[in-house]
PDB file of N, CA and C in Angstrom:
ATOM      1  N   UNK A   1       1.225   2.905  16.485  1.00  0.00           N
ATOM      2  CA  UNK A   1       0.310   3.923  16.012  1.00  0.00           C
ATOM      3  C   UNK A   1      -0.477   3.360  14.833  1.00  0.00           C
ATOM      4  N   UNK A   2      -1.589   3.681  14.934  1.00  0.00           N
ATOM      5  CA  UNK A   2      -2.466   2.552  14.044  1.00  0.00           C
ATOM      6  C   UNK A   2      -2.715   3.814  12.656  1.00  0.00           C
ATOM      7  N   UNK A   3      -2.595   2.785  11.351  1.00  0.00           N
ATOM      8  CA  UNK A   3      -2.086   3.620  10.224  1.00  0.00           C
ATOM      9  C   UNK A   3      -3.230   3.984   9.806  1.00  0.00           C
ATOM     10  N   UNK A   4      -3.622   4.755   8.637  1.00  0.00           N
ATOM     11  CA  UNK A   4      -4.808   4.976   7.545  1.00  0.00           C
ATOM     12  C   UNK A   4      -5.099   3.416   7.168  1.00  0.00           C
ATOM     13  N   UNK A   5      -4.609   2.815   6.752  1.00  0.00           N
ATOM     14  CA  UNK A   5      -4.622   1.319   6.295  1.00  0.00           C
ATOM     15  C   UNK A   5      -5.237   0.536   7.201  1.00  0.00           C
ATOM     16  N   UNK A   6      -4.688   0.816   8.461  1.00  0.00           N
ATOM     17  CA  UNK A   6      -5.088  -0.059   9.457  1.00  0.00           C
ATOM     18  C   UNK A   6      -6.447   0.250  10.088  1.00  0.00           C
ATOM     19  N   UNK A   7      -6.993   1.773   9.805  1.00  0.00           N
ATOM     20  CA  UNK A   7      -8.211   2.315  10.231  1.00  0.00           C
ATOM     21  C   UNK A   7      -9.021   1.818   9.158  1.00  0.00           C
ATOM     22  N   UNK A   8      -8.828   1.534   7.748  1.00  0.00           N
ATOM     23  CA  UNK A   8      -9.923   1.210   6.598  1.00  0.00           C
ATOM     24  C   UNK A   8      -9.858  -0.546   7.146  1.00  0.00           C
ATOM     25  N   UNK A   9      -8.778  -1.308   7.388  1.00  0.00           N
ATOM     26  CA  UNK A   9      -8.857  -2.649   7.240  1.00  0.00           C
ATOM     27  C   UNK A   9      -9.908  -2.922   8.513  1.00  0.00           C
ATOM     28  N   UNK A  10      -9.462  -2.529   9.704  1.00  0.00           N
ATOM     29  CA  UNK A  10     -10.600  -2.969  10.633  1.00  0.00           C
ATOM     30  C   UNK A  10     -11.814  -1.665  10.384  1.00  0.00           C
ATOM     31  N   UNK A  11     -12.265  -1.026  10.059  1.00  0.00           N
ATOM     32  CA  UNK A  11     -13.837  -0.448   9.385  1.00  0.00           C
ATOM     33  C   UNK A  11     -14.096  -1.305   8.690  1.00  0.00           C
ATOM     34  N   UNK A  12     -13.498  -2.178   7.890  1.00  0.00           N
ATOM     35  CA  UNK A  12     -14.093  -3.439   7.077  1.00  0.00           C
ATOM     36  C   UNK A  12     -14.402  -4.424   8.015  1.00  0.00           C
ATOM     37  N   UNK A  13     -13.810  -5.265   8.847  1.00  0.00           N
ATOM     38  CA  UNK A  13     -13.813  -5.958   9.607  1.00  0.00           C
ATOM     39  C   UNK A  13     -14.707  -5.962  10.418  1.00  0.00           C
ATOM     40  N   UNK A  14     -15.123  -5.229  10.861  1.00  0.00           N
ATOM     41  CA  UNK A  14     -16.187  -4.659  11.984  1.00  0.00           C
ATOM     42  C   UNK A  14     -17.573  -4.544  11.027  1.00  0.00           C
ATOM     43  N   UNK A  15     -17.339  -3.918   9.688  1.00  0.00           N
ATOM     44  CA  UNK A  15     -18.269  -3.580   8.893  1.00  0.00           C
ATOM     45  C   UNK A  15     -19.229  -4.704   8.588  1.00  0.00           C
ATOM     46  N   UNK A  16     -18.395  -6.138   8.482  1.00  0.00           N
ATOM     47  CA  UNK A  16     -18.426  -7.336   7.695  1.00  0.00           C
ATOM     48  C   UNK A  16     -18.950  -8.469   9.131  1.00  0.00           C
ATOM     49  N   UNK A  17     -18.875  -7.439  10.310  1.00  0.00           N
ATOM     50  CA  UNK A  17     -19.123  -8.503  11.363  1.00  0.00           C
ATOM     51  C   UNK A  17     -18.056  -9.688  11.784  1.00  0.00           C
ATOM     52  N   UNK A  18     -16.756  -9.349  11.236  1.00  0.00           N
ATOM     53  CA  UNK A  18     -15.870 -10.333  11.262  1.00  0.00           C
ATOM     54  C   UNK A  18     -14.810  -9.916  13.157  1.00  0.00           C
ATOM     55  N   UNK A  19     -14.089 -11.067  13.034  1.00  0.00           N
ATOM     56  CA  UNK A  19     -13.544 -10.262  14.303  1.00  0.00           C
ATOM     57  C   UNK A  19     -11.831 -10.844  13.563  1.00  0.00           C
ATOM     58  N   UNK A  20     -10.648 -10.471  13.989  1.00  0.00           N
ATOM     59  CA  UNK A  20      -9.465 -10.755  13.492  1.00  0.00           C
ATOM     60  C   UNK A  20      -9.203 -11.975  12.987  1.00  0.00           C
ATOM     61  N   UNK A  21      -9.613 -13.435  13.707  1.00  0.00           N
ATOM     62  CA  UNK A  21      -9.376 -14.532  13.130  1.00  0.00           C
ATOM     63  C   UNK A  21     -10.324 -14.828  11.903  1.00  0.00           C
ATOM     64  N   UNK A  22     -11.713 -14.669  12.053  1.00  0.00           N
ATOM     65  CA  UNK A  22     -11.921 -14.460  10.758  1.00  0.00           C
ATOM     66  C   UNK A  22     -11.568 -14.104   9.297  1.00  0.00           C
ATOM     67  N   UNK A  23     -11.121 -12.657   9.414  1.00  0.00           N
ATOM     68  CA  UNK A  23     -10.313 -12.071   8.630  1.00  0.00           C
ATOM     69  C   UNK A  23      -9.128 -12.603   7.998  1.00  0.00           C
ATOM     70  N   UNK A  24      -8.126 -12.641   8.987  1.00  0.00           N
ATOM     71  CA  UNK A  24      -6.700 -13.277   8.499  1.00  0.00           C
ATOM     72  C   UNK A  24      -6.939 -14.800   8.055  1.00  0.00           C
ATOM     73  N   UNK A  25      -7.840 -15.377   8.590  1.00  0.00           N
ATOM     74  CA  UNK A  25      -8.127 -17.179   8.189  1.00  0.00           C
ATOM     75  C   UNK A  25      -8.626 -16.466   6.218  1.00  0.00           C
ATOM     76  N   UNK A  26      -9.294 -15.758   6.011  1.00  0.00           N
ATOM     77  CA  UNK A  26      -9.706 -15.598   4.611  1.00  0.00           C
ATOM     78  C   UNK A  26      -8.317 -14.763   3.816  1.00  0.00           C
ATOM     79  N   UNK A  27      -7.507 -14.097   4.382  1.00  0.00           N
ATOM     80  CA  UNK A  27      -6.661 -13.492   4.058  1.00  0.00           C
ATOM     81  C   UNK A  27      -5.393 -14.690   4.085  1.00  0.00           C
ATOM     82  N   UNK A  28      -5.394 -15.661   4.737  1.00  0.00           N
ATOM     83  CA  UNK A  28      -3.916 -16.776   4.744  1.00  0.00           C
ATOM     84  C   UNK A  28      -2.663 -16.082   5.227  1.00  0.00           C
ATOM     85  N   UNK A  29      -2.796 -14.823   6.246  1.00  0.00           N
ATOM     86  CA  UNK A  29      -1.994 -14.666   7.240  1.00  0.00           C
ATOM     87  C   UNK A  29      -2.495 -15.079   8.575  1.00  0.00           C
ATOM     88  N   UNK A  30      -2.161 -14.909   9.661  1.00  0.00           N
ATOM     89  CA  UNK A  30      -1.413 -15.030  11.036  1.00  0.00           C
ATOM     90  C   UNK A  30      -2.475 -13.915  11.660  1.00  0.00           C
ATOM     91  N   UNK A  31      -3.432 -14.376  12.912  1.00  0.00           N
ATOM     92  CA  UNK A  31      -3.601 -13.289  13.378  1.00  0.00           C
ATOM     93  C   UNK A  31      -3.192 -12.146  13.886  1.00  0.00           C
ATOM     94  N   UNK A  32      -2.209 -12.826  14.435  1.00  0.00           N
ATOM     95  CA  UNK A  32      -1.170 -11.315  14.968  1.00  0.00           C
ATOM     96  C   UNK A  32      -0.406 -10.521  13.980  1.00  0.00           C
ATOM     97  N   UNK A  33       0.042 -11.272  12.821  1.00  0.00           N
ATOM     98  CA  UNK A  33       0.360 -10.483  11.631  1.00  0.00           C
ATOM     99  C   UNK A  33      -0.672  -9.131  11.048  1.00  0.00           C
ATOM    100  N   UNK A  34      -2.085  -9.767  11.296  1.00  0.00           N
ATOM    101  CA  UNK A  34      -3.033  -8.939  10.775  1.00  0.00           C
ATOM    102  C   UNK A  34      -2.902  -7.601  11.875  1.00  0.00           C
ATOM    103  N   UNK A  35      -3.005  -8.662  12.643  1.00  0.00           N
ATOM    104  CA  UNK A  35      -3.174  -7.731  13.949  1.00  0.00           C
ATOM    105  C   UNK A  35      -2.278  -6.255  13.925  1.00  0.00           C
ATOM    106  N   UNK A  36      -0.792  -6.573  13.501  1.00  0.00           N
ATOM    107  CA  UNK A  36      -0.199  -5.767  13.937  1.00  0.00           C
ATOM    108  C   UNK A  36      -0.003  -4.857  12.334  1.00  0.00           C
ATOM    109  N   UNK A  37      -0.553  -5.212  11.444  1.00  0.00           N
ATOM    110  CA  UNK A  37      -0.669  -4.289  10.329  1.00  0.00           C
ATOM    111  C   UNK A  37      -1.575  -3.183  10.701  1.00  0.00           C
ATOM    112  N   UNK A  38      -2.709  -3.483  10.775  1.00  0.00           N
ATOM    113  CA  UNK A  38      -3.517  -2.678  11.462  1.00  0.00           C
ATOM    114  C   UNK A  38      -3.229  -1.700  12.666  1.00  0.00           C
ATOM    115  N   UNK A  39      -2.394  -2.164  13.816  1.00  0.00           N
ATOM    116  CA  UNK A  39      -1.675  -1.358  14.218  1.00  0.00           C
ATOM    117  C   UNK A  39      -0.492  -0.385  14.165  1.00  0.00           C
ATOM    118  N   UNK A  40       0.148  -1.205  12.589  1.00  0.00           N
ATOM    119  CA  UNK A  40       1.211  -0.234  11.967  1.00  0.00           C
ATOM    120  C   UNK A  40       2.637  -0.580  12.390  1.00  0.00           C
ATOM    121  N   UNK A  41       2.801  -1.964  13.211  1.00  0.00           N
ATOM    122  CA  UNK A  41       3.864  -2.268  13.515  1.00  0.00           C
ATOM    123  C   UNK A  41       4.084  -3.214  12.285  1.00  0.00           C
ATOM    124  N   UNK A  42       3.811  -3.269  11.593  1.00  0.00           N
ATOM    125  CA  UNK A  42       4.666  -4.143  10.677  1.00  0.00           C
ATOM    126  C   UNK A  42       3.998  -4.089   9.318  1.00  0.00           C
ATOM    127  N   UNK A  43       4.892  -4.381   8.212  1.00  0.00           N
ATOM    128  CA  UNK A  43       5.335  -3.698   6.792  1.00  0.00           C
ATOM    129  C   UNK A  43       3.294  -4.176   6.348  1.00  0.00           C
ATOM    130  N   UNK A  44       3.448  -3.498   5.501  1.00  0.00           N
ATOM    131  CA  UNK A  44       2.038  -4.161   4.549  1.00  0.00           C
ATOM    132  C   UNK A  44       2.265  -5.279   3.645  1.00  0.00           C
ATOM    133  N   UNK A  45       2.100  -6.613   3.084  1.00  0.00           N
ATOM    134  CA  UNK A  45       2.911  -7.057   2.127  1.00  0.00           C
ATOM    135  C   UNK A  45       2.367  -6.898   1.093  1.00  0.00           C
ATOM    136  N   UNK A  46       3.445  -7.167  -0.100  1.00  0.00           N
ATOM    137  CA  UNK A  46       3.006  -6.654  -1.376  1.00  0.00           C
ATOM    138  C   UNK A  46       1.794  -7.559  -1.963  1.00  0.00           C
ATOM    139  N   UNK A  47       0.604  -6.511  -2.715  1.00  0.00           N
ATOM    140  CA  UNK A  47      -0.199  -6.895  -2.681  1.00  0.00           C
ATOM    141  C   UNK A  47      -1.128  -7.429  -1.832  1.00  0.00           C
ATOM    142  N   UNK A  48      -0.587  -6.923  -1.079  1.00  0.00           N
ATOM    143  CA  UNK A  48      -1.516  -7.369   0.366  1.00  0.00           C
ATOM    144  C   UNK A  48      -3.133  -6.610   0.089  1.00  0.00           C
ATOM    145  N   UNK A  49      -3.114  -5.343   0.159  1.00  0.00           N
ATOM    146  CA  UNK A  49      -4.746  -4.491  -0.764  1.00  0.00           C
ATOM    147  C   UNK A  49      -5.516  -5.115  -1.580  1.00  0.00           C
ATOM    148  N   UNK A  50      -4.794  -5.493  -2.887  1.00  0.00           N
ATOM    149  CA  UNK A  50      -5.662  -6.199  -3.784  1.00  0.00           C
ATOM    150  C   UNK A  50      -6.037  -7.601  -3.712  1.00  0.00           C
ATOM    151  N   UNK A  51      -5.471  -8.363  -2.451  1.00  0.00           N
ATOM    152  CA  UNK A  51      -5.916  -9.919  -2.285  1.00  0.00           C
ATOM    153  C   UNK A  51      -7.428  -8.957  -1.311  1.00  0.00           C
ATOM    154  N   UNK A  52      -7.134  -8.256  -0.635  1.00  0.00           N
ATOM    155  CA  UNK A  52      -8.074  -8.338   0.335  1.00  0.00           C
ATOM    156  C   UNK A  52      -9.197  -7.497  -0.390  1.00  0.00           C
ATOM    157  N   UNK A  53      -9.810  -6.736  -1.239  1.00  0.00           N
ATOM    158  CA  UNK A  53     -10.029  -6.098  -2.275  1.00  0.00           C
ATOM    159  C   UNK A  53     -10.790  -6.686  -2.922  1.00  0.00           C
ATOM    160  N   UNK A  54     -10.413  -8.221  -3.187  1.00  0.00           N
ATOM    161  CA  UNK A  54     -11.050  -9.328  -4.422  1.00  0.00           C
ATOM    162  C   UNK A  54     -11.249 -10.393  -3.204  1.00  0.00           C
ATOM    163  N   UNK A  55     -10.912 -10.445  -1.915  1.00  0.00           N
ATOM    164  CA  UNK A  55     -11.782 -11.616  -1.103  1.00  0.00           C
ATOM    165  C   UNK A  55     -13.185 -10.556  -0.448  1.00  0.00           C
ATOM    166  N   UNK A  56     -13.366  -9.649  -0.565  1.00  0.00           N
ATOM    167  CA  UNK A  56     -14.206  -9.053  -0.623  1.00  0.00           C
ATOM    168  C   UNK A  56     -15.055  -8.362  -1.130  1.00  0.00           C
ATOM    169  N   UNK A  57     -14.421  -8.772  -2.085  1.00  0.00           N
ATOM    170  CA  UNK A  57     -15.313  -8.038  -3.718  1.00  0.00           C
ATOM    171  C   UNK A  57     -15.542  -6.441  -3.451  1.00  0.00           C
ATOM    172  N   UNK A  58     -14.715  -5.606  -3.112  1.00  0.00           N
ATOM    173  CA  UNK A  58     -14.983  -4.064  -2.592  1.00  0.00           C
ATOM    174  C   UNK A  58     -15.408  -3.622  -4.156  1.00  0.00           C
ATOM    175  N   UNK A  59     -15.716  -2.408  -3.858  1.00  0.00           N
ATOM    176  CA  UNK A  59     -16.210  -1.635  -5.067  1.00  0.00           C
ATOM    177  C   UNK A  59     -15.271  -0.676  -5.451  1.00  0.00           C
ATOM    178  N   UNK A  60     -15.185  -0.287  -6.775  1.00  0.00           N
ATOM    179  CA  UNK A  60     -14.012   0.552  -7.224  1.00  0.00           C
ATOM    180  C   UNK A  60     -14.010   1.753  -6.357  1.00  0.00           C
ATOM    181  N   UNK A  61     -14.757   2.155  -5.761  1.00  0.00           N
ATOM    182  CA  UNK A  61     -14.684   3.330  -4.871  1.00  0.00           C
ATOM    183  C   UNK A  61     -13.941   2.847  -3.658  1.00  0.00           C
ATOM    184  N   UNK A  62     -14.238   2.026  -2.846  1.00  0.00           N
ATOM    185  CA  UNK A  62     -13.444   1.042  -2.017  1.00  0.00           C
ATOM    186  C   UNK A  62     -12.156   1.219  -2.216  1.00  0.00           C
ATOM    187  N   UNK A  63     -11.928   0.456  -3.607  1.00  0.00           N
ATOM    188  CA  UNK A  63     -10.460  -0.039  -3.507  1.00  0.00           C
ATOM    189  C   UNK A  63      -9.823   0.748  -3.684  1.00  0.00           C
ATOM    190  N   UNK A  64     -10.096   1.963  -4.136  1.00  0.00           N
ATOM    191  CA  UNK A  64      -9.068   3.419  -3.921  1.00  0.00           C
ATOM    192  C   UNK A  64      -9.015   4.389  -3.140  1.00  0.00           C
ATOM    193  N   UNK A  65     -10.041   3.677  -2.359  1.00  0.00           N
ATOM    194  CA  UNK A  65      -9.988   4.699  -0.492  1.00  0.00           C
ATOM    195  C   UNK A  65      -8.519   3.241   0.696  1.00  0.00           C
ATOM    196  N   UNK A  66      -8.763   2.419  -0.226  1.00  0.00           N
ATOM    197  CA  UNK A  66      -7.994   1.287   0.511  1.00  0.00           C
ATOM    198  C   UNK A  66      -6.848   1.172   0.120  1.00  0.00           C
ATOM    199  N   UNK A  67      -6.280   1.374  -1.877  1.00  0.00           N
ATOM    200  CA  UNK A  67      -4.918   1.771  -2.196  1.00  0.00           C
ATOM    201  C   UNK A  67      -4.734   3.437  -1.984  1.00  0.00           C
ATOM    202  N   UNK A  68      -5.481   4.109  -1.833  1.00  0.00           N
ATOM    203  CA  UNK A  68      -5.149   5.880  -0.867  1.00  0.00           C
ATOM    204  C   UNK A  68      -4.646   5.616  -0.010  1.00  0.00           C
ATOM    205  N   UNK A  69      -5.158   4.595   1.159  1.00  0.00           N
ATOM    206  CA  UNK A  69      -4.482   4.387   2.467  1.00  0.00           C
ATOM    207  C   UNK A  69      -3.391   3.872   2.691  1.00  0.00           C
ATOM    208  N   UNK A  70      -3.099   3.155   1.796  1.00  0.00           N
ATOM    209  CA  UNK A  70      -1.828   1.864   1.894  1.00  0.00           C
ATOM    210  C   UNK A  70      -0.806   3.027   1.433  1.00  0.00           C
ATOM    211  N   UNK A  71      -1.016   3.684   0.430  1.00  0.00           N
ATOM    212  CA  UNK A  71       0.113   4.827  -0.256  1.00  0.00           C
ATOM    213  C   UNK A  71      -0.002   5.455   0.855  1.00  0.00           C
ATOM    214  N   UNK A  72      -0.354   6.251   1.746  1.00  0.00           N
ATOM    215  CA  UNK A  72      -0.396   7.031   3.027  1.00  0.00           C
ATOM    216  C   UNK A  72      -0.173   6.258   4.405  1.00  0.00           C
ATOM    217  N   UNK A  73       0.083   5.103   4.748  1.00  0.00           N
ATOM    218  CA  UNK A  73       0.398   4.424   5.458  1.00  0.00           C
ATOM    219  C   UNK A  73       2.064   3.718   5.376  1.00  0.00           C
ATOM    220  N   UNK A  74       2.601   3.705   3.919  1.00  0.00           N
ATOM    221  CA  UNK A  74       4.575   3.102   3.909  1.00  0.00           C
ATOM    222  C   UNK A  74       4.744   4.432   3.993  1.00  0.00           C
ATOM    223  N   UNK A  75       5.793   3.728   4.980  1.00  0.00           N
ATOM    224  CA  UNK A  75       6.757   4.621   5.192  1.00  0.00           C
ATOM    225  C   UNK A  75       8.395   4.457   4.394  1.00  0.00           C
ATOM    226  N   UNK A  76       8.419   3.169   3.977  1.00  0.00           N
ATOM    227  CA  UNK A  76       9.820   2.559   3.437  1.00  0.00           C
ATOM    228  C   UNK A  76       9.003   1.817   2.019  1.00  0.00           C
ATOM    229  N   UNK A  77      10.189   1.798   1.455  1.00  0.00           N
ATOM    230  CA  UNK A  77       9.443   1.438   0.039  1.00  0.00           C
ATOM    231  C   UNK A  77      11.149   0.395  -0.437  1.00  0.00           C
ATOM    232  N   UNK A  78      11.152  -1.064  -0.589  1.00  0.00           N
ATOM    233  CA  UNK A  78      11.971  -1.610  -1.103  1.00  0.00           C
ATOM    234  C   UNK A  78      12.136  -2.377  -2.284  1.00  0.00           C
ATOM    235  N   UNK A  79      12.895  -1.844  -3.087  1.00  0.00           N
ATOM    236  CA  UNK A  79      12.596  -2.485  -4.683  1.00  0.00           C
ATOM    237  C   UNK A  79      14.076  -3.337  -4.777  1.00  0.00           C
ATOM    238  N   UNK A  80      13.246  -4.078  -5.747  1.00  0.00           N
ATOM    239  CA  UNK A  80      14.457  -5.337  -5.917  1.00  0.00           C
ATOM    240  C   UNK A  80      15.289  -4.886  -7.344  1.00  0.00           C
ATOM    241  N   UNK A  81      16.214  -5.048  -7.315  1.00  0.00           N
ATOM    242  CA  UNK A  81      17.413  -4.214  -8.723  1.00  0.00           C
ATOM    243  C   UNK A  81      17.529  -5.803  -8.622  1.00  0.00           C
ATOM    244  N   UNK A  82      17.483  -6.799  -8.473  1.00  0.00           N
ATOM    245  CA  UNK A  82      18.269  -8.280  -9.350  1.00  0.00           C
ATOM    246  C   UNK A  82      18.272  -7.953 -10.090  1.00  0.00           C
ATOM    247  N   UNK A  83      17.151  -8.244 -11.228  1.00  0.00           N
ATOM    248  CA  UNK A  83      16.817  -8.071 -12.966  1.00  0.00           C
ATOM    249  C   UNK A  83      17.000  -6.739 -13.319  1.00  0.00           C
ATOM    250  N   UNK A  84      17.653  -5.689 -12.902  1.00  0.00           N
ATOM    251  CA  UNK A  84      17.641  -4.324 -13.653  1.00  0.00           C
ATOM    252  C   UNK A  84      18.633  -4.481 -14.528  1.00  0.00           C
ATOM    253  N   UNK A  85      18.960  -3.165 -15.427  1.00  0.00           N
ATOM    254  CA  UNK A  85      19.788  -3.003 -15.838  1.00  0.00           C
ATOM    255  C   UNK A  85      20.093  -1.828 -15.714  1.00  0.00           C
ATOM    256  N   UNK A  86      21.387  -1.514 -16.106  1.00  0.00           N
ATOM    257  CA  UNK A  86      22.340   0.296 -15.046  1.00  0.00           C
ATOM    258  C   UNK A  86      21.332   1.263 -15.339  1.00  0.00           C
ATOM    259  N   UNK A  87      20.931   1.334 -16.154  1.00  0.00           N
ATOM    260  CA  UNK A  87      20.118   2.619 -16.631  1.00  0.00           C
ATOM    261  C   UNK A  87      18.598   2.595 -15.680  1.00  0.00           C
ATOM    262  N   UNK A  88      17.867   1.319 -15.169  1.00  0.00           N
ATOM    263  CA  UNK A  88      17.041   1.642 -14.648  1.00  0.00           C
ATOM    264  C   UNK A  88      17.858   1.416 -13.004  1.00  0.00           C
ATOM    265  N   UNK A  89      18.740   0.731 -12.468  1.00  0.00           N
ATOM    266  CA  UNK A  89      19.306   0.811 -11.444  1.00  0.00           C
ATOM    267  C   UNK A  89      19.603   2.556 -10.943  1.00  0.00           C
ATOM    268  N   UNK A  90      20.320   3.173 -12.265  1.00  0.00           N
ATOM    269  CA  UNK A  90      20.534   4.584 -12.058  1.00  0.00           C
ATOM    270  C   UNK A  90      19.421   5.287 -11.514  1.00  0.00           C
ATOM    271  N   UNK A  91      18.068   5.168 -12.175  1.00  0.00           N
ATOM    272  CA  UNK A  91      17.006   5.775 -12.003  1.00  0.00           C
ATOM    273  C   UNK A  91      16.718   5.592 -10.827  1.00  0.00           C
ATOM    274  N   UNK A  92      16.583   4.599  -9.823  1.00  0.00           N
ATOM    275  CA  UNK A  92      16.654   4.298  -8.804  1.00  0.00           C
ATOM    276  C   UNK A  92      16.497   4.739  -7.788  1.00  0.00           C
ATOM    277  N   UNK A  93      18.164   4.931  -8.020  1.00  0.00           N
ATOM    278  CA  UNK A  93      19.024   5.511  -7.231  1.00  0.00           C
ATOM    279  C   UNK A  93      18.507   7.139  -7.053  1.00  0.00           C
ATOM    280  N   UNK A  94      18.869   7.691  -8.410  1.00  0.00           N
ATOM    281  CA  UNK A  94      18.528   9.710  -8.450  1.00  0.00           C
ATOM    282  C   UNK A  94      17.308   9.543  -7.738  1.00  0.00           C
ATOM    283  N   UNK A  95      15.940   8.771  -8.125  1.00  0.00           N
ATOM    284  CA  UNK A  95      14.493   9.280  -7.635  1.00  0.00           C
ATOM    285  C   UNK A  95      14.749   9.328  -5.999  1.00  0.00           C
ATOM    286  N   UNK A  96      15.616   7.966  -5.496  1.00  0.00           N
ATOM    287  CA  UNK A  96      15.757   7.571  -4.140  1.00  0.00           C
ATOM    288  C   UNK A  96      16.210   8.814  -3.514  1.00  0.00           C
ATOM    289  N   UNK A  97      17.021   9.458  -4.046  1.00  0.00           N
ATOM    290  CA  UNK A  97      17.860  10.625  -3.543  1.00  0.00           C
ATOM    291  C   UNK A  97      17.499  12.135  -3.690  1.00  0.00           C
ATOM    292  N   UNK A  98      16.514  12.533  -4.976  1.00  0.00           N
ATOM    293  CA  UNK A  98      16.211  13.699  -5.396  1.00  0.00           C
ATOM    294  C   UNK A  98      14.485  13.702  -4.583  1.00  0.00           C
ATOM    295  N   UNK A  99      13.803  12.848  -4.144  1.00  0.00           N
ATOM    296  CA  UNK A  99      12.586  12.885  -3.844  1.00  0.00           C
ATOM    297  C   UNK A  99      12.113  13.549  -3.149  1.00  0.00           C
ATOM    298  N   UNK A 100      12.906  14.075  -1.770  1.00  0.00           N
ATOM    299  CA  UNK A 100      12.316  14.912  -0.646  1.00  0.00           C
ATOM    300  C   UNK A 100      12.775  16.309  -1.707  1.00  0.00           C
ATOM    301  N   UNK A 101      13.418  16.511  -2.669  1.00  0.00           N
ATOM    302  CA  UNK A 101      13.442  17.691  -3.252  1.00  0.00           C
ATOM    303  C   UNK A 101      12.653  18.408  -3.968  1.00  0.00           C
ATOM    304  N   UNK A 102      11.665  16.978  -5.063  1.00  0.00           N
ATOM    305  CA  UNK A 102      10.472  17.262  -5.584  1.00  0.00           C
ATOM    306  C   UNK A 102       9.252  18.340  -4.980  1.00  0.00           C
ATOM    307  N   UNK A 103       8.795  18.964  -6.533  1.00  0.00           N
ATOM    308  CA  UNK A 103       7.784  19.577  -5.848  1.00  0.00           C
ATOM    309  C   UNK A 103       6.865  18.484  -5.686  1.00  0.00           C
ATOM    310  N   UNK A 104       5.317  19.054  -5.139  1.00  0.00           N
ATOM    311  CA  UNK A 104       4.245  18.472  -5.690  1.00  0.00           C
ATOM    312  C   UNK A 104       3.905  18.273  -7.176  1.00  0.00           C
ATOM    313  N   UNK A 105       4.302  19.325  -8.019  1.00  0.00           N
ATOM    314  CA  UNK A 105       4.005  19.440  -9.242  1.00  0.00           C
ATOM    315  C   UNK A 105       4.720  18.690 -10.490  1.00  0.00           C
ATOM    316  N   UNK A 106       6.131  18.815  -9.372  1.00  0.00           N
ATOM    317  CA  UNK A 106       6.961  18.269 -10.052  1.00  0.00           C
ATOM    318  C   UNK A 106       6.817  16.632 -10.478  1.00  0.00           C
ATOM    319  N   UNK A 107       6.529  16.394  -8.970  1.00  0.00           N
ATOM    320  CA  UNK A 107       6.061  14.289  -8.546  1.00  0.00           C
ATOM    321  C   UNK A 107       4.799  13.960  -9.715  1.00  0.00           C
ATOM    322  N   UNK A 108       3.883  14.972  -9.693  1.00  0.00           N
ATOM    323  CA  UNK A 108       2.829  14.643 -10.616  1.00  0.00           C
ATOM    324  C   UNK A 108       3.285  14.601 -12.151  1.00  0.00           C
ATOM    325  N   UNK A 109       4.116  14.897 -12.388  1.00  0.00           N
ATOM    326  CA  UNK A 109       4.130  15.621 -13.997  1.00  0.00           C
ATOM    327  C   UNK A 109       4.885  13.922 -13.982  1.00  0.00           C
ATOM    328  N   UNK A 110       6.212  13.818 -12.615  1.00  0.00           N
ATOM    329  CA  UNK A 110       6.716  12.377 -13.482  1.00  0.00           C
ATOM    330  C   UNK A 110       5.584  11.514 -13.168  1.00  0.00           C
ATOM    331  N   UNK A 111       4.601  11.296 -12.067  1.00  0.00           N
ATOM    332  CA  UNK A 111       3.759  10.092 -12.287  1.00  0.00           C
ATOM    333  C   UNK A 111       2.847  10.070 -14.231  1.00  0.00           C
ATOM    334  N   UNK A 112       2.771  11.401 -14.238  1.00  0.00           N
ATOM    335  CA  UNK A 112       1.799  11.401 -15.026  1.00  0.00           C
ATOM    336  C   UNK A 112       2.862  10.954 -16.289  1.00  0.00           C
ATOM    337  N   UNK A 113       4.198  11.153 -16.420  1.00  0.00           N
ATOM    338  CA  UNK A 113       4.985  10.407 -17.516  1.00  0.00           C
ATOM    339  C   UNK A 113       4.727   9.071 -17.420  1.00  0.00           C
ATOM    340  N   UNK A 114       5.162   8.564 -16.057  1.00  0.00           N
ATOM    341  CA  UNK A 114       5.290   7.536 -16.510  1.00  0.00           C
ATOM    342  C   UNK A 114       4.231   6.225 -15.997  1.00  0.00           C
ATOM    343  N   UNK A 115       3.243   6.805 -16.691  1.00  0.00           N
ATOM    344  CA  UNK A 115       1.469   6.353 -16.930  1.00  0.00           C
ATOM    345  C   UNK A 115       0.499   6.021 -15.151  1.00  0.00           C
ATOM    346  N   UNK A 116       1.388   6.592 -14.347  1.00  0.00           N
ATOM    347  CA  UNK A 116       1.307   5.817 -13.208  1.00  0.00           C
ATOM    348  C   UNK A 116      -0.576   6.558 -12.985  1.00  0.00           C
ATOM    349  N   UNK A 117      -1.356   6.299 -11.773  1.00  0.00           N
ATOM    350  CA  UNK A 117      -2.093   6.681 -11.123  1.00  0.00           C
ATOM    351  C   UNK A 117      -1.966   8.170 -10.773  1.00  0.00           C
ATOM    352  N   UNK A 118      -2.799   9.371 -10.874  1.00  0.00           N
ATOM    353  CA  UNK A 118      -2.767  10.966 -10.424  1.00  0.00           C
ATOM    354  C   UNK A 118      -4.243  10.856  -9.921  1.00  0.00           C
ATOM    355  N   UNK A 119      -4.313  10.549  -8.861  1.00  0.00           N
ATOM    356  CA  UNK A 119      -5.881  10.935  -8.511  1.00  0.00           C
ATOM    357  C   UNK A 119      -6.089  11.804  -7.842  1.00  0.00           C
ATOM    358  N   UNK A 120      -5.210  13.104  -7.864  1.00  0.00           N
ATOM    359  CA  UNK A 120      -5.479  14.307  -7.511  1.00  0.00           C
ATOM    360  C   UNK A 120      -5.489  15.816  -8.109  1.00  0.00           C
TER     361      UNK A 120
END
């Protein structure tokens, strides 16, 4: 099922006159890798938006219809605890577990603590 992400990445692609090998040859993945992001079979990688973002020089309006999509396109989200320590490991954990409980209002008030992005 082809994601929000995967509908903005090829509207660029098409936009730009490019066809997949193009693309991924400027991006330094795999065509079929590209390929199948766009189709939603496989993860986005990190930072994957903002390489493609700055090989295209998008415009700030762009790049937050393109990080909108990528946030609306994971479905799994994996963070690395090596370097934590208990107190942010803890945090972790509760957000991992209390999240489908959040309100809307609620999610905003902590993004807006903790300095993150509210563009709504």
């Amino acid at each position: 099922m082809i994601t929000e992400l995967g509908k903005e990445i090829r509207k660029l692609r098409i936009d730009k006159g490019e066809n997949l090998a193009s693309m991924s040859k400027k991006l330094g993945i795999s065509i079929s890798y590209l390929s199948a992001i766009e189709n939603g079979t496989r993860e986005i990688p990190t930072d994957f938006v903002n390489k493609l973002c700055e090989i295209y020089n998008l415009s700030n309006k762009q790049k937050e219809r393109f990080i909108n999509a990528e946030i609306n396109s994971i479905n799994k989200i994996s963070i690395s605890l090596n370097s934590s320590i208990a107190p942010q490991r803890q945090l972790a954990f509760t957000l991992s577990r209390k999240l489908n409980e959040l309100s809307a209002d609620e999610c905003k008030d902590i993004i807006k603590f903790l300095g993150g992005d509210n563009n709504e």
